[in-house]
Protein backbone atom coordinates (compact mmCIF):
# COMPACT_ATOMS: atom_id res chain seq x y z
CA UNK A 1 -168.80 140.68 -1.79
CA UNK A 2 -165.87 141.64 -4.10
CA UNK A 3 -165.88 140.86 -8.07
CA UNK A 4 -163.69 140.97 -10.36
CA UNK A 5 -165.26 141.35 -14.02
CA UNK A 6 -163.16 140.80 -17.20
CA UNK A 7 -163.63 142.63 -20.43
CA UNK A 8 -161.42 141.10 -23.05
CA UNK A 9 -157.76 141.57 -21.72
CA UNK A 10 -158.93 144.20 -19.08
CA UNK A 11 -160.02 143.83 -15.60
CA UNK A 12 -161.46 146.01 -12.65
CA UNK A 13 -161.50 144.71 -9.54
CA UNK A 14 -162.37 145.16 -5.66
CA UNK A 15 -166.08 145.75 -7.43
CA UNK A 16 -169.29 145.60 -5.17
CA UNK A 17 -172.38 145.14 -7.10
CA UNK A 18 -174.97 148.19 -6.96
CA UNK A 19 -178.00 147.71 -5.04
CA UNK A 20 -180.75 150.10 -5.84
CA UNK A 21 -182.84 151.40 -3.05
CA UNK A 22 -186.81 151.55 -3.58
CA UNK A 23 -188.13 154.32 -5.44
CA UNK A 24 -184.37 155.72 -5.93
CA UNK A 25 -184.07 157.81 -8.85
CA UNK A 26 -181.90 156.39 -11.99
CA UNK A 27 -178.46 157.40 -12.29
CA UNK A 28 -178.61 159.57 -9.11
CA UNK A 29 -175.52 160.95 -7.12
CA UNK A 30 -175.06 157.68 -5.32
CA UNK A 31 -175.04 155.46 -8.61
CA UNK A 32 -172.96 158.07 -10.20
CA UNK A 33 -170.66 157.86 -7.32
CA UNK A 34 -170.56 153.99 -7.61
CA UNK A 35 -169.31 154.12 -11.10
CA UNK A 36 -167.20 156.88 -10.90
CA UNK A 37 -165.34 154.64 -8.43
CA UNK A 38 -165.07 151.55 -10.40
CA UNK A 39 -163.62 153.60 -13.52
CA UNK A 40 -161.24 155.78 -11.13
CA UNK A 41 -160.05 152.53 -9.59
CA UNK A 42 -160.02 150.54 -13.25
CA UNK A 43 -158.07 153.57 -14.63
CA UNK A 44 -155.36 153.22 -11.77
CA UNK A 45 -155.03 149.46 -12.48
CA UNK A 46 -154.04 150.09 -16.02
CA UNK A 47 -151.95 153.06 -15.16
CA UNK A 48 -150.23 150.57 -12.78
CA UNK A 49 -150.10 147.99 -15.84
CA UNK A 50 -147.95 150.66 -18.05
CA UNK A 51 -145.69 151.54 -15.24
CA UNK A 52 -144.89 147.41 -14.83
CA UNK A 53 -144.37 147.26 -18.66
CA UNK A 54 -141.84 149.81 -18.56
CA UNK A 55 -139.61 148.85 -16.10
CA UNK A 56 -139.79 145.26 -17.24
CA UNK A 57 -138.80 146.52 -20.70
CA UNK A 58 -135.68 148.33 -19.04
CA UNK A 59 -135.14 145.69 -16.66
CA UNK A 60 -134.90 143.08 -19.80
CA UNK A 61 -133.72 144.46 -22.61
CA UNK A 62 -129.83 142.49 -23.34
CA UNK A 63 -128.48 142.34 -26.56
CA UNK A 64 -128.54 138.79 -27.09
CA UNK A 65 -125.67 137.21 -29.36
CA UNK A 66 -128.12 134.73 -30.76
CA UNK A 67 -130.62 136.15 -33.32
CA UNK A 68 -133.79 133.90 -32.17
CA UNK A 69 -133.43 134.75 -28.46
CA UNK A 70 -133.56 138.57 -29.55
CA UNK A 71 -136.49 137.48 -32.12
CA UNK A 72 -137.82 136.29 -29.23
CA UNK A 73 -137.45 139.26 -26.64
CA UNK A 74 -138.46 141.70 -29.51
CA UNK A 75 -142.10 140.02 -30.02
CA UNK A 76 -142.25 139.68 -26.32
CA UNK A 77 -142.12 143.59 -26.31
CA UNK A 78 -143.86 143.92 -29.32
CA UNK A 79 -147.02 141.78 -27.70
CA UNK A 80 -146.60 143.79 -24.56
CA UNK A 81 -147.03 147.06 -26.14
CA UNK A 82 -149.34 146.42 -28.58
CA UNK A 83 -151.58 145.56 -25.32
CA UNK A 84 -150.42 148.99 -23.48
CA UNK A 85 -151.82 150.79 -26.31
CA UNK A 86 -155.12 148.53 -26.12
CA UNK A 87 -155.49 149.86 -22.92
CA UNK A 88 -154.44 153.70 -23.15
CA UNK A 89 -157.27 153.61 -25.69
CA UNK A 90 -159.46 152.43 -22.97
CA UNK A 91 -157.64 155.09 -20.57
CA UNK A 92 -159.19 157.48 -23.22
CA UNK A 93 -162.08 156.13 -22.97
CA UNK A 94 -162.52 156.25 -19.47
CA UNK A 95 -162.10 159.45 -18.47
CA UNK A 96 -164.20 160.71 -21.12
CA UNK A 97 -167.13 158.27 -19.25
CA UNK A 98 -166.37 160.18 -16.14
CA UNK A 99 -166.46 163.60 -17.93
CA UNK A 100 -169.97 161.94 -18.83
CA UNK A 101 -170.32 161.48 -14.90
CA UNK A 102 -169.64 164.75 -14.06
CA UNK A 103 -171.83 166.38 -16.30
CA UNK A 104 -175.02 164.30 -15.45
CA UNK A 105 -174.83 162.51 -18.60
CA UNK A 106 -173.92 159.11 -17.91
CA UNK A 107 -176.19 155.74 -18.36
CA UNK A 108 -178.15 156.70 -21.34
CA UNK A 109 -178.08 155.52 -24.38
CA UNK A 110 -176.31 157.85 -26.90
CA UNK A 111 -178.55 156.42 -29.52
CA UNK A 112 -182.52 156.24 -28.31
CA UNK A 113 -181.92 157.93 -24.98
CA UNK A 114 -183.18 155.17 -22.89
CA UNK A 115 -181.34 154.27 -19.55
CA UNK A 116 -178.37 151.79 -20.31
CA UNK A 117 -179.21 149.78 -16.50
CA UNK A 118 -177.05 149.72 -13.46
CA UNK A 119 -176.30 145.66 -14.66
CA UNK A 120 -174.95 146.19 -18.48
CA UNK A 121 -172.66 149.54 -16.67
CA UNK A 122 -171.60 146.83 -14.28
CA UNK A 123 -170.64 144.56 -16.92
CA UNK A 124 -169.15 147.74 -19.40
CA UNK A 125 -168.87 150.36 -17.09
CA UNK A 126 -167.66 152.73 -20.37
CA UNK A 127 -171.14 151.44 -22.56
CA UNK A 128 -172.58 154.02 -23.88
CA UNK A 129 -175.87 152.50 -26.09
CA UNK A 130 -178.35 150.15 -24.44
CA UNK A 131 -178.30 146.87 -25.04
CA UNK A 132 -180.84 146.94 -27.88
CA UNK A 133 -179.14 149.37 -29.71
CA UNK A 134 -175.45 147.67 -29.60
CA UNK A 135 -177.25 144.81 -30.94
CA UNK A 136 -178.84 146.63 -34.06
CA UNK A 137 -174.95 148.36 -34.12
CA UNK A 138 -173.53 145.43 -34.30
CA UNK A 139 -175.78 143.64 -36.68
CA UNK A 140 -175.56 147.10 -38.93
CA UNK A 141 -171.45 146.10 -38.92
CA UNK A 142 -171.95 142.82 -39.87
CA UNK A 143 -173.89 143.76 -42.86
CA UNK A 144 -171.50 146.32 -44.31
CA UNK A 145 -168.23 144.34 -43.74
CA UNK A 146 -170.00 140.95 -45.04
């Protein structure tokens, strides 16, 4: 069964849910291999999403005569790239989650070292603190800035 999961404006898609075998060890080469996929395949659907934004930004940039069309066009673009660098942030950030892959170190909590879970990596395949820990993060955040 294919998913599609959205993370604010991103999206990875043609996604099969992981289902661990019995006994099978956590974060072993075939779960590894699972998410290495997803982010490979999430990485080329935002690579795909810059290559559309620049040929609609060549294919629509005019000079319009009137100054509230080319108000208009320039936010347009603005918005657009603004969103492109959202997500070559998040390019960033996925391939240094499959560096993490490749060296073994993937679904563990950077914080207390506890797995992450095969579910929350579903959900944010580039997490890297368990779901306890975000939480204290977060709350931590809300503190300082008020």
């Amino acid at each position: 069964m294919a998913r599609k999961k959205k993370t604010g404006s991103e999206t990875f898609q043609n996604f099969t849910p992981y289902k661990p075998k019995k006994g099978e060890e956590y974060m072993g080469e075939p779960q590894r291999d699972h998410f290495k996929s997803i982010l490979i395949d999430w990485k080329s659907q935002l690579m795909e999403e810059v290559d559309r934004t620049v040929s609609h930004m060549k294919d629509e940039a005019a000079n319009f005569p009137d100054p509230a069309d080319r108000a208009t066009q320039e936010e347009e673009f603005s918005l657009e790239l603004r969103a492109r660098d959202r997500e070559r942030k998040l390019i960033r950030k996925i391939d240094a989650t499959i560096d993490l892959i490749d060296c073994d170190d993937y679904g563990f909590c950077d914080m207390c070292g506890i797995d992450i879970g095969i579910k929350r990596l579903e959900a944010r395949p580039t997490a890297t603190l368990c779901i306890d820990c975000k939480t204290l993060d977060e709350i931590k955040e809300k503190q300082q800035l008020g």
